[in-house]
Protein backbone atom coordinates (compact mmCIF):
# COMPACT_ATOMS: atom_id res chain seq x y z
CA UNK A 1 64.64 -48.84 -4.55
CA UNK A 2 64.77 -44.74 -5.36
CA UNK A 3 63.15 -42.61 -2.74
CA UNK A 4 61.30 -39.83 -3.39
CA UNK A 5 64.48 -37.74 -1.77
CA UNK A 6 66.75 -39.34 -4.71
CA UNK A 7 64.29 -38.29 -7.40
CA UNK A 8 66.06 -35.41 -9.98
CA UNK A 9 64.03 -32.37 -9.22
CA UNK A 10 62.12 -30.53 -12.47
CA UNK A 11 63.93 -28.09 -13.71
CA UNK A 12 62.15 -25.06 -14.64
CA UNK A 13 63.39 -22.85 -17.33
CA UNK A 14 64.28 -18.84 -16.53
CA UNK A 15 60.96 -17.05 -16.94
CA UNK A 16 63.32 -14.50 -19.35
CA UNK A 17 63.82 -17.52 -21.66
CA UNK A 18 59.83 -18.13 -21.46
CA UNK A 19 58.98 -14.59 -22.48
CA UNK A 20 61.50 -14.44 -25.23
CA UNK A 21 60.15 -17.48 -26.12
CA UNK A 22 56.56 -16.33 -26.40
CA UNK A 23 57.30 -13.45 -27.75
CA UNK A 24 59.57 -14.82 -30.99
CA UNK A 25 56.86 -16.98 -31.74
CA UNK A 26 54.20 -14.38 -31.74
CA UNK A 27 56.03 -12.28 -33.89
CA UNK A 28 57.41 -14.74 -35.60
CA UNK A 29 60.64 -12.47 -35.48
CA UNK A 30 63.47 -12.03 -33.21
CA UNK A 31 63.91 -8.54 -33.24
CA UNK A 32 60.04 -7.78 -32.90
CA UNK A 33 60.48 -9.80 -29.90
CA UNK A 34 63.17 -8.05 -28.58
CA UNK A 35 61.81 -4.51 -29.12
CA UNK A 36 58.95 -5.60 -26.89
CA UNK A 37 60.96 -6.98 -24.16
CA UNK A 38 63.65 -4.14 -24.49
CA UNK A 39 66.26 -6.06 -25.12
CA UNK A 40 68.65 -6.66 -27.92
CA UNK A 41 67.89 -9.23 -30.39
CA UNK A 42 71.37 -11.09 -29.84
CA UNK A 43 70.27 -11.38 -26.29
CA UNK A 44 66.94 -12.35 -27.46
CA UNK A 45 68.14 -15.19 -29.43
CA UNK A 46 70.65 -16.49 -26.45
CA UNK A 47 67.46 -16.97 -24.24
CA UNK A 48 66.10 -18.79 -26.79
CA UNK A 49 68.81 -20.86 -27.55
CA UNK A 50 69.19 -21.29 -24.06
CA UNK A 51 65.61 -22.94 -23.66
CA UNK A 52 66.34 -25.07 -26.68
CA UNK A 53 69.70 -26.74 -24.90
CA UNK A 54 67.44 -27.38 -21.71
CA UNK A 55 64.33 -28.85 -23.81
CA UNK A 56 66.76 -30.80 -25.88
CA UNK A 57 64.82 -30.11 -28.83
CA UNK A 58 64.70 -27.33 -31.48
CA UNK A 59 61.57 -24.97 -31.03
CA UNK A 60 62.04 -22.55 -34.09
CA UNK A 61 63.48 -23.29 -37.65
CA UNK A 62 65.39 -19.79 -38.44
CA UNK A 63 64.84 -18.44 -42.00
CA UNK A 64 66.58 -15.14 -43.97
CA UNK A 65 62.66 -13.72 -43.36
CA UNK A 66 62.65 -14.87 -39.25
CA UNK A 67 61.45 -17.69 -37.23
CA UNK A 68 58.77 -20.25 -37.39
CA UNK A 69 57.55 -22.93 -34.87
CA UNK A 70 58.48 -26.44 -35.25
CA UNK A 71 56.33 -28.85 -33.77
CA UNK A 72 57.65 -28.85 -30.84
CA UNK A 73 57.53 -25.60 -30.88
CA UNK A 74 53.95 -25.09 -31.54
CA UNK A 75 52.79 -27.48 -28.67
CA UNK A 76 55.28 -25.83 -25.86
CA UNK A 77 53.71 -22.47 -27.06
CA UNK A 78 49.98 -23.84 -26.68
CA UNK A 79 51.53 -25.31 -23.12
CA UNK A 80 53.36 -22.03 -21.91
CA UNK A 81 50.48 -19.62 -22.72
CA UNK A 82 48.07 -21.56 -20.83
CA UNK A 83 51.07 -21.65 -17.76
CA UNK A 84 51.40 -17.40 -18.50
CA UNK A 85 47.69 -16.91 -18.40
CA UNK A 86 47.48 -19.05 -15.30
CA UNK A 87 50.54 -16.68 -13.44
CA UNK A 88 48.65 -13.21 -14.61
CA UNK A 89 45.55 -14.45 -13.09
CA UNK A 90 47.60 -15.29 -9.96
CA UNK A 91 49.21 -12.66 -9.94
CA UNK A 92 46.31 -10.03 -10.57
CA UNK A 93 43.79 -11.68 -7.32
CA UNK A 94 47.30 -11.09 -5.45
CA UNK A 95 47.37 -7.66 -6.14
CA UNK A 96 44.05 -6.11 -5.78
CA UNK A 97 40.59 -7.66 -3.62
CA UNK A 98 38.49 -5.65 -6.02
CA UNK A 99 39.94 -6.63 -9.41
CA UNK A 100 38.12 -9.73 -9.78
CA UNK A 101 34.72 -7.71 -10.52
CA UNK A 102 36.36 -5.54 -13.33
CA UNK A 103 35.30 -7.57 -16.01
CA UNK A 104 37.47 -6.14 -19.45
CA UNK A 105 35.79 -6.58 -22.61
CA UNK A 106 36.90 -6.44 -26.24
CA UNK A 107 34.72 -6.12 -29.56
CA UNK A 108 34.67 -6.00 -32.85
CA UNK A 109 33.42 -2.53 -33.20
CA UNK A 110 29.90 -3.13 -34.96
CA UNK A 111 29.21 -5.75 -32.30
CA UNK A 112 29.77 -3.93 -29.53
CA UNK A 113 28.22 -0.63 -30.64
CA UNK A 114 24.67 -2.49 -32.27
CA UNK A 115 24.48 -5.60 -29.95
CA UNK A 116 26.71 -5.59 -26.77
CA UNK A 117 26.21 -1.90 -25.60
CA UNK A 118 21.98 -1.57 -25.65
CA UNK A 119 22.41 -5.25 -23.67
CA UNK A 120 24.92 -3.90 -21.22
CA UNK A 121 22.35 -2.36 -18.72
CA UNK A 122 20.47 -5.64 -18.50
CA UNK A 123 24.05 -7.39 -18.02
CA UNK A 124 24.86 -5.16 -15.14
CA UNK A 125 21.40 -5.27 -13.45
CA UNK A 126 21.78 -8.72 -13.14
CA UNK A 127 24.97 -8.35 -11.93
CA UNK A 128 25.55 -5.01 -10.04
CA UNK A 129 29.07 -6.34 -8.14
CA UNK A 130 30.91 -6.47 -11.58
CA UNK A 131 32.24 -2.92 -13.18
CA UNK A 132 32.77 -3.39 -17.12
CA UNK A 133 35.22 -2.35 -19.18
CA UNK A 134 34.72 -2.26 -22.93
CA UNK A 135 37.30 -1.50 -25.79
CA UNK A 136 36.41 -1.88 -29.63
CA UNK A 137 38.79 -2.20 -32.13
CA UNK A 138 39.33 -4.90 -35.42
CA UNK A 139 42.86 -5.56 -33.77
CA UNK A 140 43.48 -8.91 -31.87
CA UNK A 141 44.70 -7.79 -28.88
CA UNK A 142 46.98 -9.81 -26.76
CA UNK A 143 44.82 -10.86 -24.15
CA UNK A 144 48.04 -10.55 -20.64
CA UNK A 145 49.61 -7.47 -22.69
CA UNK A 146 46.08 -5.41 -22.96
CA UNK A 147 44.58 -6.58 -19.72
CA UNK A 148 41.55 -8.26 -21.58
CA UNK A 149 39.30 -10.88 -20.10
CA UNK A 150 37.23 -11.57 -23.45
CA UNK A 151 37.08 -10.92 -27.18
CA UNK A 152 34.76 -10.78 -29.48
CA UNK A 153 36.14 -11.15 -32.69
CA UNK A 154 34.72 -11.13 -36.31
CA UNK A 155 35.56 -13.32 -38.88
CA UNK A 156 36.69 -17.17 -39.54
CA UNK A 157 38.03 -18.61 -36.18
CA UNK A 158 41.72 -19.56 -36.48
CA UNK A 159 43.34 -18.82 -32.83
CA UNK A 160 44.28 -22.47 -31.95
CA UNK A 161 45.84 -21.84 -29.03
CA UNK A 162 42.30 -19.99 -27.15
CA UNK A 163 38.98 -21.06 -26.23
CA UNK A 164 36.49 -20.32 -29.30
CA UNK A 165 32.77 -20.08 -29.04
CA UNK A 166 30.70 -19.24 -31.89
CA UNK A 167 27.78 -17.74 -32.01
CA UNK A 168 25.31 -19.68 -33.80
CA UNK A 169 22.41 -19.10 -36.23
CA UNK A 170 23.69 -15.51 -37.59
CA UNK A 171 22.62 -15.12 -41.03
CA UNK A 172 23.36 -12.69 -43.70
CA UNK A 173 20.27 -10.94 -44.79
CA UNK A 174 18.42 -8.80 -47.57
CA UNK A 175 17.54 -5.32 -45.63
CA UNK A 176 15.94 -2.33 -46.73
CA UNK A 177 14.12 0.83 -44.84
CA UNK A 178 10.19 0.78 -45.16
CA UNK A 179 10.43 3.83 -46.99
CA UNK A 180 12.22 2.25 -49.44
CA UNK A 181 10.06 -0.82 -50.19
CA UNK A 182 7.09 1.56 -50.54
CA UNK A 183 8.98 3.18 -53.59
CA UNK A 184 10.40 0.07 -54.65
CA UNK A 185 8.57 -3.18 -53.92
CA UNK A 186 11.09 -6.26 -54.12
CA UNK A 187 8.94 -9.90 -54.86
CA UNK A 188 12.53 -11.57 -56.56
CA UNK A 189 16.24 -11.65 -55.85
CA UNK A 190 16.54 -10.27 -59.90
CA UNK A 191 14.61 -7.16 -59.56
CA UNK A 192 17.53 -6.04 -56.79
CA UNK A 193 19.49 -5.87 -59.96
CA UNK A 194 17.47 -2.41 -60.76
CA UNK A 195 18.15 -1.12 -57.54
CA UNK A 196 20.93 0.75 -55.21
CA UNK A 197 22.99 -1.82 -53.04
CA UNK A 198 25.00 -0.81 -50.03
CA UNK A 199 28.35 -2.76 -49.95
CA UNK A 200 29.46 -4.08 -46.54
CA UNK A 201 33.40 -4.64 -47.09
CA UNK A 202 33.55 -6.73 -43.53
CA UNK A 203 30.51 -8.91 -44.10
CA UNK A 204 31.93 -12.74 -44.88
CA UNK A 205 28.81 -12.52 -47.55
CA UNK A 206 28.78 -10.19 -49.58
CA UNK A 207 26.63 -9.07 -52.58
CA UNK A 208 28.78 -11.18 -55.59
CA UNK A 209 28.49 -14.24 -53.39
CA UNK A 210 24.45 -13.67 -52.48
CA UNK A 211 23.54 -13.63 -56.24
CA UNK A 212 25.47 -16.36 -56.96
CA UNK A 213 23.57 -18.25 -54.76
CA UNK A 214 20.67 -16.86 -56.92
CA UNK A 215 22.30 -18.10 -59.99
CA UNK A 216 22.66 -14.94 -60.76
CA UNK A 217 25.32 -12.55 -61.72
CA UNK A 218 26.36 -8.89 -60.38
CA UNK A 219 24.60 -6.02 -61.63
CA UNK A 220 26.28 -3.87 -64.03
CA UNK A 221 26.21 -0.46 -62.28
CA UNK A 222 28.58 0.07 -59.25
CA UNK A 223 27.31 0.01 -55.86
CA UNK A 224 25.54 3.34 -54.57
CA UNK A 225 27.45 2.73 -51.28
CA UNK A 226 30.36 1.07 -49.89
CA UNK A 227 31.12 1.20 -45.97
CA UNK A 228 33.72 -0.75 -44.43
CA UNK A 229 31.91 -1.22 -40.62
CA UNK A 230 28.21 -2.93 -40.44
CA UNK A 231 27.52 -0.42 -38.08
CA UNK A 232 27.88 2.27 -40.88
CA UNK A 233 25.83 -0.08 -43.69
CA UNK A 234 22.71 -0.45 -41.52
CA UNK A 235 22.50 3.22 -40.54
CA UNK A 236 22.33 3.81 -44.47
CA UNK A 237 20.21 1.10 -44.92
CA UNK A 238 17.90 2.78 -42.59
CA UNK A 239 17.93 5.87 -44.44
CA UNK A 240 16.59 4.96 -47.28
CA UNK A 241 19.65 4.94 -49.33
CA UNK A 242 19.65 1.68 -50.66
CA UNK A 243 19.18 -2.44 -49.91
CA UNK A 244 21.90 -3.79 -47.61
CA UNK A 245 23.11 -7.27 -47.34
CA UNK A 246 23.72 -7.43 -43.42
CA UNK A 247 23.58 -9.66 -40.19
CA UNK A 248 21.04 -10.77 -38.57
CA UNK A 249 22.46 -10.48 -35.52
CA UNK A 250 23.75 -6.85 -35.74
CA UNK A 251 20.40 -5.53 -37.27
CA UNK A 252 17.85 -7.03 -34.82
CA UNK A 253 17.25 -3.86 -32.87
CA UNK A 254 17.04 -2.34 -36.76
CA UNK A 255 14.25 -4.32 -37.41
CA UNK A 256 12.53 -4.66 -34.17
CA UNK A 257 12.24 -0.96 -33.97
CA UNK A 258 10.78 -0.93 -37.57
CA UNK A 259 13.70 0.92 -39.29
CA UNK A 260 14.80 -1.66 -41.68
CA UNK A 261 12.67 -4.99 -43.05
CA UNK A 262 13.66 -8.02 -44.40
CA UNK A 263 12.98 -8.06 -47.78
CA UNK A 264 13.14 -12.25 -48.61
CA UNK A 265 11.66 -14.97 -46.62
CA UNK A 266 14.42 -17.07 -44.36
CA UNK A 267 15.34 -19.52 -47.30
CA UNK A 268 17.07 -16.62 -49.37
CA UNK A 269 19.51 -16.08 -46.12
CA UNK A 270 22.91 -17.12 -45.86
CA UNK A 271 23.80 -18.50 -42.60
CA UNK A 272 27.53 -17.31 -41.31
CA UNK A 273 29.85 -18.09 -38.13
CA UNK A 274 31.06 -14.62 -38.60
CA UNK A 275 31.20 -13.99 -34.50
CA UNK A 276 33.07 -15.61 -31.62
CA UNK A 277 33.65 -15.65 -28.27
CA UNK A 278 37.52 -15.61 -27.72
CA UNK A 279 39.80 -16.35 -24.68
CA UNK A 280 42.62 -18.06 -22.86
CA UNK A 281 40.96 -21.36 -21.41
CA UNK A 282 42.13 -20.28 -18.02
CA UNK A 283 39.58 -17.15 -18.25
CA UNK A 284 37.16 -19.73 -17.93
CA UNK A 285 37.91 -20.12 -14.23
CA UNK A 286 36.89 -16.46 -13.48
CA UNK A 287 33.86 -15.98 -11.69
CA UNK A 288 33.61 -12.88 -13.78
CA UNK A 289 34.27 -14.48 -17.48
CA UNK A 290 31.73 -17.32 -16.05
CA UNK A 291 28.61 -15.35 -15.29
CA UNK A 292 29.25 -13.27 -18.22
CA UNK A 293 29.27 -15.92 -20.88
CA UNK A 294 25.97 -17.76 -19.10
CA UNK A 295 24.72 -13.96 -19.75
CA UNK A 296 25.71 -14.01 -23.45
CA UNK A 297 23.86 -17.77 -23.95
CA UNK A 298 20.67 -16.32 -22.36
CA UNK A 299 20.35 -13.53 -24.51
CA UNK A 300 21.69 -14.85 -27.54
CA UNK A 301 18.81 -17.60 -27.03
CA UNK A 302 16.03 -14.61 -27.27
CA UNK A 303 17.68 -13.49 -30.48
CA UNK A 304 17.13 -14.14 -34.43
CA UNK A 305 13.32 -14.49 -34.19
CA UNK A 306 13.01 -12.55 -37.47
């Protein structure tokens, strides 16, 4: 009978072999990897190869272009960030009593400007003990590299290896300024034809899509506007300077305040799952993440009554 004594102990793999490791397949390059850790890429590749000869397995297939995952690969990566998230977290309630209220938030920059920052006061009246930190920026940021707690990122979620929640019942949206619809009262999707349309370049709908949904096709003159952040579309919009197709989401305050109006009723809208809540499952355990994502489902349940 084998005593517990007689059992082979786990071996655990040199945390440099982990990080090149992590870093390879990020990159998906070995000398991207090593210019991050500061090392050379031979050495790089001898961690690697290291971890691979303890593992027993391959973890990368090596191409003329650089390095993908195998599937082993790809679910030791999914295992190992979780186990790197885990030791930051450690590491950072080691280092500091106060840290754990500094809540570090990252946005899509139209989010955070339209919806996140005129919310923020309520958010910290509510919860006066946490000090917030918020970044904007279209870049995925590494979430141990940058110091982030959260991101809220735009687009279609593909980050397999994080905790995703979408925000629900967005829709894309006909708006115009009231000025506008005085001078040029809109009763069908065709008569927008006639009419200056402000492009939104980072909208998942956009205006070819929307009339095809019509059955209709794209007008023959160019757009009067193009703008590559929402943010930049609906202050147009408001200006009288043409019909935007935008979020819901991102124009409420727009509309509550009475500078832009929906021109259609709800069943010309396009719904989207254009925004989502992003982090390493082991944020989850914060306090800090917690009460903040019970804020975000409160408000967000107050929201699209237009």
């Amino acid at each position: 009978m084998q005593h517990e004594s007689d059992k082979k102990p786990i071996q655990l793999p040199p945390f440099k072999a982990i990080q090149a490791f992590e870093q390879a397949a990020r990159f998906g390059n070995v000398a991207r990897a090593a210019e991050q850790l500061n090392l050379t890429p031979s050495a790089v590749s001898h961690q690697i190869a290291n971890l691979e000869s303890l593992i027993g397995r391959p973890l990368f297939l090596r191409t003329a272009k650089g390095v993908t995952l195998t599937p082993a690969g790809e679910q030791y990566l999914r295992d190992v960030s979780g186990a790197l998230q885990s030791l930051a977290i450690a590491t950072e309630r080691a280092g500091s009593a106060t840290s754990s209220d500094y809540l570090r938030l990252h946005s899509a920059p139209s989010f955070g400007l339209l919806w996140l920052l005129p919310r923020l006061e309520q958010f910290r009246a509510s919860h006066p003990d946490i000090q917030i930190n918020l970044s904007c920026s279209y870049e995925s940021l590494h979430f141990g590299r940058n110091q982030i707690d959260l991101d809220i990122r735009h687009g279609y979620p593909n980050w397999p290896s994080l905790e995703v929640r979408t925000i629900r019942h967005e829709q894309l949206t006909v708006l115009a300024s009231p000025s506008l619809l005085a001078r040029a009262p809109i009763q069908e999707p065709q008569e927008l034809l006639r009419q200056n349309l402000i492009l939104s370049e980072a909208a998942l709908v956009q205006w070819p899509q929307w009339f095809a949904q019509q059955g209709l096709s794209l007008p023959e003159a160019p757009y009067a506007l193009s703008f590559d952040r929402s943010y930049m579309s609906l202050e147009a919009a408001s200006h009288g300077f043409g019909f935007a197709l935008e979020s819901s989401l991102l124009s409420q305050d727009y509309v509550s305040q009475g500078r832009l109006v929906p021109v259609f009723e709800k069943r010309l809208r396009s719904s989207v799952s254009a925004h989502h809540l992003v982090f390493p499952r082991t944020h989850a355990e914060l306090p800090r993440v917690r009460r903040f994502l019970e804020w975000m489902q409160q408000q967000l349940g107050h929201d699209f009554n237009y």
